[in-house]
N, C-alpha and C. Protein backbone atom coordinates (compact mmCIF):
# COMPACT_ATOMS: atom_id res chain seq x y z
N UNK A 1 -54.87 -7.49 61.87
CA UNK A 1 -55.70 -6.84 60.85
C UNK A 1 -55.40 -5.34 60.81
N UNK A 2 -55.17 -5.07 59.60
CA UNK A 2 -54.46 -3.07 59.43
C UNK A 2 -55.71 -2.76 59.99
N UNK A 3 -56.01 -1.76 60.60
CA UNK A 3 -56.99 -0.50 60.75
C UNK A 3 -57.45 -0.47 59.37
N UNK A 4 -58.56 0.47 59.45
CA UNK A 4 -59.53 0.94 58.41
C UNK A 4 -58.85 2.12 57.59
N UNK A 5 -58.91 2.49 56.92
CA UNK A 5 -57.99 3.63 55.60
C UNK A 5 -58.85 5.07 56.54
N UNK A 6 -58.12 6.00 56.90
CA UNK A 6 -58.87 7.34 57.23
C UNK A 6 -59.49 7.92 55.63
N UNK A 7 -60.71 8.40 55.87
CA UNK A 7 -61.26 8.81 54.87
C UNK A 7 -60.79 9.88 54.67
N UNK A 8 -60.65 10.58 53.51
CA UNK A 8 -60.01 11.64 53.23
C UNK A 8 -61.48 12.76 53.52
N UNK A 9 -61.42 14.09 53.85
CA UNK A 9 -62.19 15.60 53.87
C UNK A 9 -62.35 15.42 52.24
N UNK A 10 -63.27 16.37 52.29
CA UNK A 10 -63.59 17.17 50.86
C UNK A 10 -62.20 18.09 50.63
N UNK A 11 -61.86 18.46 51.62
CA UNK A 11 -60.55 19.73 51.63
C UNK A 11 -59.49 19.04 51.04
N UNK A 12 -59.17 17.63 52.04
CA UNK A 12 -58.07 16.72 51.35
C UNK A 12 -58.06 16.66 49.98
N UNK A 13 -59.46 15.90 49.19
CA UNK A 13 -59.64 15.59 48.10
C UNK A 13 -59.36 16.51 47.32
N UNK A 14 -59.70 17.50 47.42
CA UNK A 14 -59.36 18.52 46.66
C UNK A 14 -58.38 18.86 46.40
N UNK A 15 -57.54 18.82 47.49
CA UNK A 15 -55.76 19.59 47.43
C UNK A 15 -55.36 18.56 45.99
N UNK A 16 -55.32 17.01 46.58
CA UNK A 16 -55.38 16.24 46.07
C UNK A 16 -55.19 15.87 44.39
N UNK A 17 -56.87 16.61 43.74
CA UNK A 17 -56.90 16.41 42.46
C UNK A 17 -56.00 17.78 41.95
N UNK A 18 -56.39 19.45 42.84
CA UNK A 18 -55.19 20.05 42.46
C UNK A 18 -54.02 19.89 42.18
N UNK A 19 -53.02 19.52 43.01
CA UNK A 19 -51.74 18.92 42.81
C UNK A 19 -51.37 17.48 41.93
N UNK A 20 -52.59 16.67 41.75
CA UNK A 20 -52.31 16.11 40.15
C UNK A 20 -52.31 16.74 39.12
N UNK A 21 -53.19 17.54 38.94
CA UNK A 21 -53.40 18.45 37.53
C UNK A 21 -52.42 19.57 37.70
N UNK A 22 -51.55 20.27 38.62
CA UNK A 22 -50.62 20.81 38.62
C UNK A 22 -49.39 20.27 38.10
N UNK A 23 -49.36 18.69 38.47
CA UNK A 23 -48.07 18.29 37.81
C UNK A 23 -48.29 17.54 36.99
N UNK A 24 -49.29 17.24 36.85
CA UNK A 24 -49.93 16.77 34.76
C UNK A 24 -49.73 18.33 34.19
N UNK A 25 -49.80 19.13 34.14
CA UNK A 25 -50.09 20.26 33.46
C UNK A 25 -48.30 20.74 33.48
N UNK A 26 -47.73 20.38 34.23
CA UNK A 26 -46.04 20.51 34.52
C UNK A 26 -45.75 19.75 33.17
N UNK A 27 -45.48 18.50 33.56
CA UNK A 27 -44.70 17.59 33.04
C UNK A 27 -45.47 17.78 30.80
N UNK A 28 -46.99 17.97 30.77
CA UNK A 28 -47.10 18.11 29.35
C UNK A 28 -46.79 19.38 28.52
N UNK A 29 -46.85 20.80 30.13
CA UNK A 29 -46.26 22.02 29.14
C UNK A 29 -44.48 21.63 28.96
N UNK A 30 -43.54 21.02 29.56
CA UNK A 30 -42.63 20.82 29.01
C UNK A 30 -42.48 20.36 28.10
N UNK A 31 -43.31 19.34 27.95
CA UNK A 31 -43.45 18.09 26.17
C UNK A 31 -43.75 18.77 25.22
N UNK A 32 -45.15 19.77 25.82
CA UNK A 32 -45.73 20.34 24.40
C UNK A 32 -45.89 22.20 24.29
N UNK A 33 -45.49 22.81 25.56
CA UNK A 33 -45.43 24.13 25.62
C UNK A 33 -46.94 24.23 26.04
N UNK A 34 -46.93 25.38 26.25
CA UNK A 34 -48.09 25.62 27.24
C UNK A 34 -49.24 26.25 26.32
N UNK A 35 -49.08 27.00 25.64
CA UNK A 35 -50.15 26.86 24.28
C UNK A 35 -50.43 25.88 23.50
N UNK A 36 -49.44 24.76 23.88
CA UNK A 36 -49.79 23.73 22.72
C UNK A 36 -50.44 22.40 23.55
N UNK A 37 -50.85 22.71 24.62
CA UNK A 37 -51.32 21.83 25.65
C UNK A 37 -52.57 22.09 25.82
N UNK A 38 -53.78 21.31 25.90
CA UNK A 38 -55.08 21.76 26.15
C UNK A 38 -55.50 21.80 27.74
N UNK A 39 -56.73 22.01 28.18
CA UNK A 39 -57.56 21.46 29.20
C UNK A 39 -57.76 19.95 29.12
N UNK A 40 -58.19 19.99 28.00
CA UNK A 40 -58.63 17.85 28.37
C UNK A 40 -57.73 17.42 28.47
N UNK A 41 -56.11 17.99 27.81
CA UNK A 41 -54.66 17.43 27.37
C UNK A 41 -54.24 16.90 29.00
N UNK A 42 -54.81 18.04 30.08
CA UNK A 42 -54.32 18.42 31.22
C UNK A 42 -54.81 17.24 32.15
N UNK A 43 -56.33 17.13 31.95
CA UNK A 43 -57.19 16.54 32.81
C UNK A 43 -57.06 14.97 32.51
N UNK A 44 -56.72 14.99 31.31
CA UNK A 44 -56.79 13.34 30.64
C UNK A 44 -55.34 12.85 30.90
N UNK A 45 -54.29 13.50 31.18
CA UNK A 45 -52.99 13.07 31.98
C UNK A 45 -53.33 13.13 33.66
N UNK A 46 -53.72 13.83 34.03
CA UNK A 46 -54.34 13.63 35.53
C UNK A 46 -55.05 12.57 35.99
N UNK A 47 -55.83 11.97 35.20
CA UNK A 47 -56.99 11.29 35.13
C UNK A 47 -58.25 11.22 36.04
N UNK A 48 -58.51 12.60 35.56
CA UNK A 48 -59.98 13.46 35.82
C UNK A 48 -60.14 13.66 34.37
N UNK A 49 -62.00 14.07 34.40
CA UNK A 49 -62.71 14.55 33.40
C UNK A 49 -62.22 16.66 33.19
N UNK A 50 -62.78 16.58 32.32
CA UNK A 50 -62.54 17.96 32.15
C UNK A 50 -63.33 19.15 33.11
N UNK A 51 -65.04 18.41 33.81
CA UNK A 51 -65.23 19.03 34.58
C UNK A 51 -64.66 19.34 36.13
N UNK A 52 -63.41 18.17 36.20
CA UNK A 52 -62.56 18.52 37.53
C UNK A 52 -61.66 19.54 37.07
N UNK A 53 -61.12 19.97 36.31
CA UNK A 53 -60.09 20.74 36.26
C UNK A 53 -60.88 22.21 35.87
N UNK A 54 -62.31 22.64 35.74
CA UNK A 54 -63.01 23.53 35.53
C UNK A 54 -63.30 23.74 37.19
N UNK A 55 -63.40 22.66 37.61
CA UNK A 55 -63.92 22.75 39.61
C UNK A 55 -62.75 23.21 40.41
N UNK A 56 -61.60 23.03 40.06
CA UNK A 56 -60.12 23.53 40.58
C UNK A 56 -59.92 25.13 40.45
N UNK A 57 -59.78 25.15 38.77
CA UNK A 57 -59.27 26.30 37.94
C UNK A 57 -60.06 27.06 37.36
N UNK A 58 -60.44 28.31 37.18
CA UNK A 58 -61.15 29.04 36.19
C UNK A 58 -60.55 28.68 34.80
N UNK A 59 -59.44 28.54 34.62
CA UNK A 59 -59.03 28.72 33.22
C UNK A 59 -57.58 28.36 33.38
N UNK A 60 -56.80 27.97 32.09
CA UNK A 60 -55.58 27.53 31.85
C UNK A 60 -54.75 28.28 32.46
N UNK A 61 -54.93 29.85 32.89
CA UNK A 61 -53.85 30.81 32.84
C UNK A 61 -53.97 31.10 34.82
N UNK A 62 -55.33 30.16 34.51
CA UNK A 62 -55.20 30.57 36.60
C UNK A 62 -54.35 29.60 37.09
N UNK A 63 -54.04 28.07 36.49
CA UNK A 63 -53.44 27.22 36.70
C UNK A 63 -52.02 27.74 36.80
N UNK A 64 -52.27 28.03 35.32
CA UNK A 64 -50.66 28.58 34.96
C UNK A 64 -50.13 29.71 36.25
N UNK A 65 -50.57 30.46 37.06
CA UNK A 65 -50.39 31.59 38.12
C UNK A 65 -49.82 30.18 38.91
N UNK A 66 -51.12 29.69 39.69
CA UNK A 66 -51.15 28.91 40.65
C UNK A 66 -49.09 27.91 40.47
N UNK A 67 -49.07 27.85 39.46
CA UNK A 67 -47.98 26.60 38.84
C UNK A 67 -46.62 28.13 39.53
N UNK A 68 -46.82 28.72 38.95
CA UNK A 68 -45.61 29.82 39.20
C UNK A 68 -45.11 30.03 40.31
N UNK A 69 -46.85 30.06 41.34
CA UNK A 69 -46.35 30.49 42.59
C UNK A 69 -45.49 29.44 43.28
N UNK A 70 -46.24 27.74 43.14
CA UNK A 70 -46.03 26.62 44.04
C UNK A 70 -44.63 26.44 43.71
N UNK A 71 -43.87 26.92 42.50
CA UNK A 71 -42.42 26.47 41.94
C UNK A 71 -42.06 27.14 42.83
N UNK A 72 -42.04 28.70 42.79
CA UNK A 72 -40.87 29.34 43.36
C UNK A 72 -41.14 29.03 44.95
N UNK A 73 -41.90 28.97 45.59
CA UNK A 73 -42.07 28.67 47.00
C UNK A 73 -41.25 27.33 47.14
N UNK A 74 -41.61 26.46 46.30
CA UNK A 74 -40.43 24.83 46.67
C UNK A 74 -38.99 25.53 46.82
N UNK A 75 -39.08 26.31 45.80
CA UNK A 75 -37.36 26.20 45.58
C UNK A 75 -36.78 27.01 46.75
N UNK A 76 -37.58 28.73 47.23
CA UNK A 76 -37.15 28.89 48.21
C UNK A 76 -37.28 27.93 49.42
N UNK A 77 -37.89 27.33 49.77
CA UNK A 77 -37.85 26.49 50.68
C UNK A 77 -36.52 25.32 50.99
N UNK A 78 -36.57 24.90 49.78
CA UNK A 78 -35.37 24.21 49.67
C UNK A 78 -33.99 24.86 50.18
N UNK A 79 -34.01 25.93 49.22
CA UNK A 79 -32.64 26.85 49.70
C UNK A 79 -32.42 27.62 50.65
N UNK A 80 -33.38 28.02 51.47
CA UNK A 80 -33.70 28.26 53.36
C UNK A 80 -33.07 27.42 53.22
N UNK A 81 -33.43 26.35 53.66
CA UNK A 81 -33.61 25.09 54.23
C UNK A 81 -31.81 24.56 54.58
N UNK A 82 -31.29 25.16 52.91
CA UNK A 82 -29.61 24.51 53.52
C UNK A 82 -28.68 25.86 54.07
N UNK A 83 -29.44 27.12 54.29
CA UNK A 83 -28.66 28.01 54.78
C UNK A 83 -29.19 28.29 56.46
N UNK A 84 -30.74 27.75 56.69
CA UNK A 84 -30.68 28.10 58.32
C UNK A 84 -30.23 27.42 59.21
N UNK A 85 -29.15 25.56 59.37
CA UNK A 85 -28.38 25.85 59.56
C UNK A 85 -26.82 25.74 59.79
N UNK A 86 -27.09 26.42 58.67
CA UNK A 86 -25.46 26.25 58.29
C UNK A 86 -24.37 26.92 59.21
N UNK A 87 -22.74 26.39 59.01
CA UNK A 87 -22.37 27.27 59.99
C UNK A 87 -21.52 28.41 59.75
N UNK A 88 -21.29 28.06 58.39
CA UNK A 88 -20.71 29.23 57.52
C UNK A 88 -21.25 29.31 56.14
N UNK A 89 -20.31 30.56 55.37
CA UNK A 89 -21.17 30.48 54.12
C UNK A 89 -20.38 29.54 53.23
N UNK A 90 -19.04 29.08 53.43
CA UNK A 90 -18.81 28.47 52.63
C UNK A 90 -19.71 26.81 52.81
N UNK A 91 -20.12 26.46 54.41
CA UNK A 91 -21.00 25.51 54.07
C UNK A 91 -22.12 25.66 53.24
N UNK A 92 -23.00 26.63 53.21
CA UNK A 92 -23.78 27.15 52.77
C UNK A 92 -23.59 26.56 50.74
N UNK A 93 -22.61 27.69 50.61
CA UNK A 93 -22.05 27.42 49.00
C UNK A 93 -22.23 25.67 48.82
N UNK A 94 -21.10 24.97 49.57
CA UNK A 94 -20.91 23.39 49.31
C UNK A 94 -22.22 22.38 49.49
N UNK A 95 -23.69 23.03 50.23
CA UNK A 95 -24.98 23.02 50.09
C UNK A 95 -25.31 22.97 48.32
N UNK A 96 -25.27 24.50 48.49
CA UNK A 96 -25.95 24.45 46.93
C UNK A 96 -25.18 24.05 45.66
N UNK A 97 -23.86 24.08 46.09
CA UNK A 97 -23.10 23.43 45.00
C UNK A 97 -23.67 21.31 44.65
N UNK A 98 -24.05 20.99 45.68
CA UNK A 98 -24.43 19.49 45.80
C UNK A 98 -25.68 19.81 45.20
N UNK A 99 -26.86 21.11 45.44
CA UNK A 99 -28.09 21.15 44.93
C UNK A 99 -28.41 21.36 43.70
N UNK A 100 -27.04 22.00 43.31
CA UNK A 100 -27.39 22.28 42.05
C UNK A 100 -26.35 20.88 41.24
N UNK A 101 -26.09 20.08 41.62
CA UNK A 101 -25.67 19.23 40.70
C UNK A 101 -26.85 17.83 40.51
N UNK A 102 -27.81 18.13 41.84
CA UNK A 102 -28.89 17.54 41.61
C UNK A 102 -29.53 17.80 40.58
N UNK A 103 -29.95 19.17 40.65
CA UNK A 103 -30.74 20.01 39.89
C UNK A 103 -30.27 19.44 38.15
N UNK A 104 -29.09 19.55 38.04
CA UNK A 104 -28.45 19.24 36.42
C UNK A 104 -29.10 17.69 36.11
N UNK A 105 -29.24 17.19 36.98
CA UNK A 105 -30.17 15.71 36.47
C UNK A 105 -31.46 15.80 35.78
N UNK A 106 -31.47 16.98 35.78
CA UNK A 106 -33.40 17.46 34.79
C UNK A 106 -33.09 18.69 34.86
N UNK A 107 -32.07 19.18 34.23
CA UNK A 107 -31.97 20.60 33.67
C UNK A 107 -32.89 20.76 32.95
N UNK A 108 -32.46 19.96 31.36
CA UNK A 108 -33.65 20.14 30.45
C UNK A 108 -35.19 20.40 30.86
N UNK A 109 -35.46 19.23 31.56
CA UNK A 109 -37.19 19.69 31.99
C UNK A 109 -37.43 20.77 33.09
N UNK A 110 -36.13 20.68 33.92
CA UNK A 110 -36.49 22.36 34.77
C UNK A 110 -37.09 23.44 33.98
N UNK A 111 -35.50 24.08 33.03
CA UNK A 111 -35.38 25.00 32.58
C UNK A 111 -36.48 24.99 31.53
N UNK A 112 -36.62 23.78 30.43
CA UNK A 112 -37.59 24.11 29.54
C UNK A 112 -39.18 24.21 30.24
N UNK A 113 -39.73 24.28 31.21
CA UNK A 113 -40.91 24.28 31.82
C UNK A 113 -40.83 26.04 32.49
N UNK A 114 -39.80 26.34 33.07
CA UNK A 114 -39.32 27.72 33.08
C UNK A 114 -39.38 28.87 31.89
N UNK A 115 -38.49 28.49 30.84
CA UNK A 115 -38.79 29.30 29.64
C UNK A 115 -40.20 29.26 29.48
N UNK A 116 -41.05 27.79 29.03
CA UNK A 116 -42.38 27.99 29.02
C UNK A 116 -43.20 29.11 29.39
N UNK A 117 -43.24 28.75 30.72
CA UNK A 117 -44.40 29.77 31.47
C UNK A 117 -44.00 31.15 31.48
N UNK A 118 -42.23 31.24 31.15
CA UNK A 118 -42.22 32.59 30.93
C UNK A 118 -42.49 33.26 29.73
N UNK A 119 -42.58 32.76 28.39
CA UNK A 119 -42.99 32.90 27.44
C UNK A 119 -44.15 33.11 27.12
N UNK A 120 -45.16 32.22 27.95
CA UNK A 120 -46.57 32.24 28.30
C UNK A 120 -47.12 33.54 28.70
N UNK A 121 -46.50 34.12 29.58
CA UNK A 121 -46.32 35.16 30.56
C UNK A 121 -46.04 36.02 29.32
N UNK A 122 -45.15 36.35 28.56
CA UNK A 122 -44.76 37.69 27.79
C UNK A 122 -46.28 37.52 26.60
N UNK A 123 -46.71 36.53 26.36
CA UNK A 123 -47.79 36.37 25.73
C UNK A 123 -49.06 36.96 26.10
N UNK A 124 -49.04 36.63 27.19
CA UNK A 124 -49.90 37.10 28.05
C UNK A 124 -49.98 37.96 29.06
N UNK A 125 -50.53 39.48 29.01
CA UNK A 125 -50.26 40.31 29.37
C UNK A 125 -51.09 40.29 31.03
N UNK A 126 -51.80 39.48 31.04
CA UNK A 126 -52.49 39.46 32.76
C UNK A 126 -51.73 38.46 33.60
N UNK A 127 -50.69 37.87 32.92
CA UNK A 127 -49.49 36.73 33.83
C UNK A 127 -48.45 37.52 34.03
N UNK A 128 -48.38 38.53 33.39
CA UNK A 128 -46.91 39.26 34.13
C UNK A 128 -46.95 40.23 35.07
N UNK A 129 -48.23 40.40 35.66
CA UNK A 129 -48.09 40.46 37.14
C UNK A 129 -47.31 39.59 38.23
N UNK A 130 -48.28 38.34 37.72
CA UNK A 130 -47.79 37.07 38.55
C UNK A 130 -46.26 36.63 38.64
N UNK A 131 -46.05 36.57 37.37
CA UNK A 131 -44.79 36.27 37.04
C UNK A 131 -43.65 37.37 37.93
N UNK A 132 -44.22 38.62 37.53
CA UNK A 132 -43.22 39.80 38.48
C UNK A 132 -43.26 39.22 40.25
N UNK A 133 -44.50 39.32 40.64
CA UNK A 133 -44.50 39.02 41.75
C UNK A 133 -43.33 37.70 42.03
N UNK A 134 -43.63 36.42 41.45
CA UNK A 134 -42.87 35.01 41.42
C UNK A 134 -41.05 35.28 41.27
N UNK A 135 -40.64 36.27 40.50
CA UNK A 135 -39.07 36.82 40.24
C UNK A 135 -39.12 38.14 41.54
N UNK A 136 -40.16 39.08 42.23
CA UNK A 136 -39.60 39.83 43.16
C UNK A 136 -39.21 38.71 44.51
N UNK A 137 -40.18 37.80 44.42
CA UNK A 137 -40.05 36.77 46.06
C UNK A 137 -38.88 36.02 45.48
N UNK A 138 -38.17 35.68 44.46
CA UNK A 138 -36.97 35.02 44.93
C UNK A 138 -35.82 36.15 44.71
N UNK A 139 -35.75 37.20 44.24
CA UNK A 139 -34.93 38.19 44.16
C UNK A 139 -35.08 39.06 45.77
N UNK A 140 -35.94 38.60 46.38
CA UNK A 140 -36.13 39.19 47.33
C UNK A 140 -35.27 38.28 48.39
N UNK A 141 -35.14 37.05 48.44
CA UNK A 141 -34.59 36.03 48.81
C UNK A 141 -33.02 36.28 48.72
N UNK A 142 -32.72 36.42 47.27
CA UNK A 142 -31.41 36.48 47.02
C UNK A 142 -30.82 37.80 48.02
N UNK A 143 -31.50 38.62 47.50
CA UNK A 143 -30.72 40.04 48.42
C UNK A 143 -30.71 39.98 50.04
N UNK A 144 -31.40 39.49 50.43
CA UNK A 144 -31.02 39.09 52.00
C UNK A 144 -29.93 38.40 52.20
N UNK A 145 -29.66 37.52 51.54
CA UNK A 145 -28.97 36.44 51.68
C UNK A 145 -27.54 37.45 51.25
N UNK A 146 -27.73 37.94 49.95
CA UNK A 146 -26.34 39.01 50.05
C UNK A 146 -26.19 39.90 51.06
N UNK A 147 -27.21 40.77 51.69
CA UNK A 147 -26.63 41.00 52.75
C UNK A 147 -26.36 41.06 53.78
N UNK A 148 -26.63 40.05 54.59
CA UNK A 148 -26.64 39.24 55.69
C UNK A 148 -24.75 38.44 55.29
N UNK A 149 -24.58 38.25 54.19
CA UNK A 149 -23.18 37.56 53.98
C UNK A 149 -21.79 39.05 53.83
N UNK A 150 -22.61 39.87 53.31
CA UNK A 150 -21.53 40.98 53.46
C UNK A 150 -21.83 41.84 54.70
N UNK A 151 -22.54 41.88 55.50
CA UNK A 151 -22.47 42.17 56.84
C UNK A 151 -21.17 41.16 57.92
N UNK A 152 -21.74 40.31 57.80
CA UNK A 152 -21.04 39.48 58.52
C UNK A 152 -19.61 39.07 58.12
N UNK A 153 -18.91 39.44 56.75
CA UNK A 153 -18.00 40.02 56.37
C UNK A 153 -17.47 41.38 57.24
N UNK A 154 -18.14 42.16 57.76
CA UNK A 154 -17.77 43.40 58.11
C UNK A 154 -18.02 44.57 56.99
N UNK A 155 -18.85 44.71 55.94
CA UNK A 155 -18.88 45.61 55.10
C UNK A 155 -20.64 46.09 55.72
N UNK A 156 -20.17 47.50 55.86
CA UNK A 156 -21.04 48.38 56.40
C UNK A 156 -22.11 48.98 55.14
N UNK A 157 -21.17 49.33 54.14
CA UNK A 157 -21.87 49.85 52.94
C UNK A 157 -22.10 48.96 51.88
N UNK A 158 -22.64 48.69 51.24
CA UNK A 158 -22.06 47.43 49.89
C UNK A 158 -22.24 48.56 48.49
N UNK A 159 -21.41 48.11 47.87
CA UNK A 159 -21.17 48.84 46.45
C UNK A 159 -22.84 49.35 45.58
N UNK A 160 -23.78 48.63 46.16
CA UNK A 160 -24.98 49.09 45.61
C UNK A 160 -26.01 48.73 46.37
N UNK A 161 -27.13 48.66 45.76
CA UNK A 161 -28.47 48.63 46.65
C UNK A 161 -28.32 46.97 46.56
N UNK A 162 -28.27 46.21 47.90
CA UNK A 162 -28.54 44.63 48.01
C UNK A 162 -29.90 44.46 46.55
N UNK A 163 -30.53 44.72 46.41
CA UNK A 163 -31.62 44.65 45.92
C UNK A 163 -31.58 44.32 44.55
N UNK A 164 -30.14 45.38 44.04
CA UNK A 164 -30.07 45.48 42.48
C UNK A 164 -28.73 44.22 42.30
N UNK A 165 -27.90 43.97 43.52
CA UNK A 165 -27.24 43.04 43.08
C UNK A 165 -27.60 41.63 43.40
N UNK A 166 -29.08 41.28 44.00
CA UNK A 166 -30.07 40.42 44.10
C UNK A 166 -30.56 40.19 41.74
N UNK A 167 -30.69 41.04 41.61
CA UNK A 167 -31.19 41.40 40.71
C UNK A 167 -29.69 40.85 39.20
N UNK A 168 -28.89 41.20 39.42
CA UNK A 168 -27.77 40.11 38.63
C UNK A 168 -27.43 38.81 38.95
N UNK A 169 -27.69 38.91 40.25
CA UNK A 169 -27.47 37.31 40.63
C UNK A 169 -28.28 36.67 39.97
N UNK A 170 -30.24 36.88 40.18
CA UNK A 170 -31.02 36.06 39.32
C UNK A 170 -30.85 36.11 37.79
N UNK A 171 -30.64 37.10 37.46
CA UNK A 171 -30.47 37.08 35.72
C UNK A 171 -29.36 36.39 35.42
N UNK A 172 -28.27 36.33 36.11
CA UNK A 172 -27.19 35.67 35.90
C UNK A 172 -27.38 34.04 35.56
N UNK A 173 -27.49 33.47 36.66
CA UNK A 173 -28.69 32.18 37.19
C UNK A 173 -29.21 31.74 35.48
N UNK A 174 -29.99 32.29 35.30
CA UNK A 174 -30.98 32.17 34.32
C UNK A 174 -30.02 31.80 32.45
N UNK A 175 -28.98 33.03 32.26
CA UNK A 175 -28.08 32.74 31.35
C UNK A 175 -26.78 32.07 32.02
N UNK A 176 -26.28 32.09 32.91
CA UNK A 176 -25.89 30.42 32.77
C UNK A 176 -26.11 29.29 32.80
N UNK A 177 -27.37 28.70 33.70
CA UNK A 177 -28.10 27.60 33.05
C UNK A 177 -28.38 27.38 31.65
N UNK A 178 -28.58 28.36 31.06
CA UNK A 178 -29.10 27.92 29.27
C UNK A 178 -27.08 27.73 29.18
N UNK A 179 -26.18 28.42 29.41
CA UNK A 179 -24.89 27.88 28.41
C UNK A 179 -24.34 26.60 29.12
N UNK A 180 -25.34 26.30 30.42
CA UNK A 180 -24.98 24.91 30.75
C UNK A 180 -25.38 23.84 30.20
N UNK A 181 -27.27 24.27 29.76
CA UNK A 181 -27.89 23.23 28.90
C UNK A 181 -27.08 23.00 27.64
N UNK A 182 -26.91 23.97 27.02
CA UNK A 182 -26.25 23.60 25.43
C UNK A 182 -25.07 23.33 25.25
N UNK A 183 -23.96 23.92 26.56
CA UNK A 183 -22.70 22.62 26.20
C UNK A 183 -22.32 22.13 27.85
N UNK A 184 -23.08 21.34 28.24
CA UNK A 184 -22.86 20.65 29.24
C UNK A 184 -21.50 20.16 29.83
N UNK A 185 -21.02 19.53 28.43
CA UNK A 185 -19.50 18.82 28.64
C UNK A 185 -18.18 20.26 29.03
N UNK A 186 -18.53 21.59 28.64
CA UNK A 186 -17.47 22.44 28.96
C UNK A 186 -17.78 23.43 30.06
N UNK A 187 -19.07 23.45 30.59
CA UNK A 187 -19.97 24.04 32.03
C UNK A 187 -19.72 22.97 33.38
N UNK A 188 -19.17 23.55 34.40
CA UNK A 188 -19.92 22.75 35.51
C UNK A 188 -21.91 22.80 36.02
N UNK A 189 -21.60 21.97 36.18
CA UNK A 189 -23.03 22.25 37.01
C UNK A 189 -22.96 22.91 38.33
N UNK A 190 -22.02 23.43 39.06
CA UNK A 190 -21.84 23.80 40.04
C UNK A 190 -21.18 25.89 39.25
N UNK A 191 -21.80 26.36 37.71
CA UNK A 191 -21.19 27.36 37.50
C UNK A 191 -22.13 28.23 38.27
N UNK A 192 -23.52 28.34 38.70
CA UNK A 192 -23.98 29.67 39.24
C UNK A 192 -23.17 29.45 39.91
N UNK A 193 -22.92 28.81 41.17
CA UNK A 193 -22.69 28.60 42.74
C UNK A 193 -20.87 29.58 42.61
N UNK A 194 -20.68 28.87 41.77
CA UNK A 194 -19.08 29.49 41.20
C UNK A 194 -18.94 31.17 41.15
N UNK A 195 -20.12 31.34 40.51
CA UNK A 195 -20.46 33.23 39.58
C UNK A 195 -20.71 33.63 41.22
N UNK A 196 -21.62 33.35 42.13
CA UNK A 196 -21.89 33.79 42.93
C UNK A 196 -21.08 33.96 44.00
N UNK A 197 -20.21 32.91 44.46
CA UNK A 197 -19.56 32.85 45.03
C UNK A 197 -18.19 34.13 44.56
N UNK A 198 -18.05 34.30 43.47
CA UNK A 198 -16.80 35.53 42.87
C UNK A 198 -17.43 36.72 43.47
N UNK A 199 -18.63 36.47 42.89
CA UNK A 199 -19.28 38.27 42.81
C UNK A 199 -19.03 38.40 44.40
N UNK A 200 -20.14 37.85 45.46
CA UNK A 200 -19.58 38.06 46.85
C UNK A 200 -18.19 38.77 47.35
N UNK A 201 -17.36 37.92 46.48
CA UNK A 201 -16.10 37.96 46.87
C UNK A 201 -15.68 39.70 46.73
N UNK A 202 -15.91 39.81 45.46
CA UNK A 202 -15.52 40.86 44.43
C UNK A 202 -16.62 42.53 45.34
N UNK A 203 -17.90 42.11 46.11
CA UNK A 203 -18.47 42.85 45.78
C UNK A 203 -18.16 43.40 47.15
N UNK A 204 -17.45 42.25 48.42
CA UNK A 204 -17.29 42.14 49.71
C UNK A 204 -15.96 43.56 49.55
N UNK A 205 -14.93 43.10 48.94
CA UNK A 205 -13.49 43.99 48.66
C UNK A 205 -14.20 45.31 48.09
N UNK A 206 -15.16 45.96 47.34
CA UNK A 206 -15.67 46.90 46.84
C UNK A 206 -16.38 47.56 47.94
N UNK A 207 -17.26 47.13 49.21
CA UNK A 207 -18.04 47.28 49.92
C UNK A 207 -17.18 48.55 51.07
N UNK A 208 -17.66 49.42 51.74
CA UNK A 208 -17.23 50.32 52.55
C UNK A 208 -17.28 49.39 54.08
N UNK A 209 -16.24 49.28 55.15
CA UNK A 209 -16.08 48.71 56.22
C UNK A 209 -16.74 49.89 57.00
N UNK A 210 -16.89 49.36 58.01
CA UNK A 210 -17.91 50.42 59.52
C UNK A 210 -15.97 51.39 59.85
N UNK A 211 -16.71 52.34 60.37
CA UNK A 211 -15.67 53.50 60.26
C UNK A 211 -15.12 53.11 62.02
């Protein structure tokens, strides 16, 4: 005879109906954009009443924060995850080159749930805090990672502030995914990993060696 089911906390339950209505509220701002999505739209794909998603959230746009933060935290996590431990960087690269060909299996709903909330965000002038904060923690990510790789290269100086070439890497990222979405057949899915991998290269030979 199985054991008895552990009852879930109030704390559990809660996380619980949060993280349904986080990814009900995912999956319909991609369908319908995030202005064009309601509260009940949210709660009635969750399947809660509208007073659970009032007991979670103050409002659409606290969700919408909450949604920003939990993305970018997965993704850094993920991408830690194939560089701590790796044993070089080209393992590292052949990591995210496999991650990002995952990733191309739901480009479309990545990226269009991305534009969303960032659009949401330029709409809304009390989300682009959040939003700044959500692009400094993975730009903050990126620039370690550049220079921790041109250190260990031997480049003492790098051609600019890690910070600002953190700062092309993500924008980069961002417009080549869209010329991957729209012609797929002449993009790899492996083109950031490609861009990034040059620039390194390019930025390593530019960089000042220890004297």
């Amino acid at each position: 005879m199985a054991p008895p089911k552990r009852r879930l906390t109030r704390e559990e339950t809660r996380k619980q109906t949060r993280d349904r209505l986080l990814e009900a509220a995912a999956e319909l701002f991609t369908e319908r954009g995030v202005n064009g999505t309601s509260v009940e739209q949210i709660a009635e794909r969750a399947g809660f009443s509208r007073g659970a998603f009032y007991g979670n959230f103050g409002d659409k746009n606290e969700l919408v924060r909450e949604l920003l933060l939990r993305r970018t935290q997965a993704e850094l996590r993920e991408v830690q995850a194939m560089a701590a431990d790796a044993a070089s960087f080209a393992e590292v690269l052949d990591r995210l080159r496999a991650w990002n060909r995952a990733r191309a299996e739901h480009l479309p709903s990545w990226l269009t749930l991305r534009l969303e909330l960032l659009l949401h965000a330029v709409r809304n002038p009390d989300l682009r805090r959040p939003l700044a904060e959500r692009e400094e923690l993975a730009r903050g990510a990126i620039g370690e990672g550049i220079r921790q790789e041109l250190v260990r290269r031997g480049v003492a100086t790098p051609p600019a502030d890690p910070a600002s070439l953190a700062l092309i890497v993500h924008a980069l990222e961002d417009g080549l995914l869209i010329q991957r979405l729209l012609t797929p057949d002449r993009i790899s899915a492996e083109v950031v990993v490609d861009a990034v991998e040059l620039l390194i290269d390019a930025w390593a030979a530019l960089g000042t060696a220890p004297e």
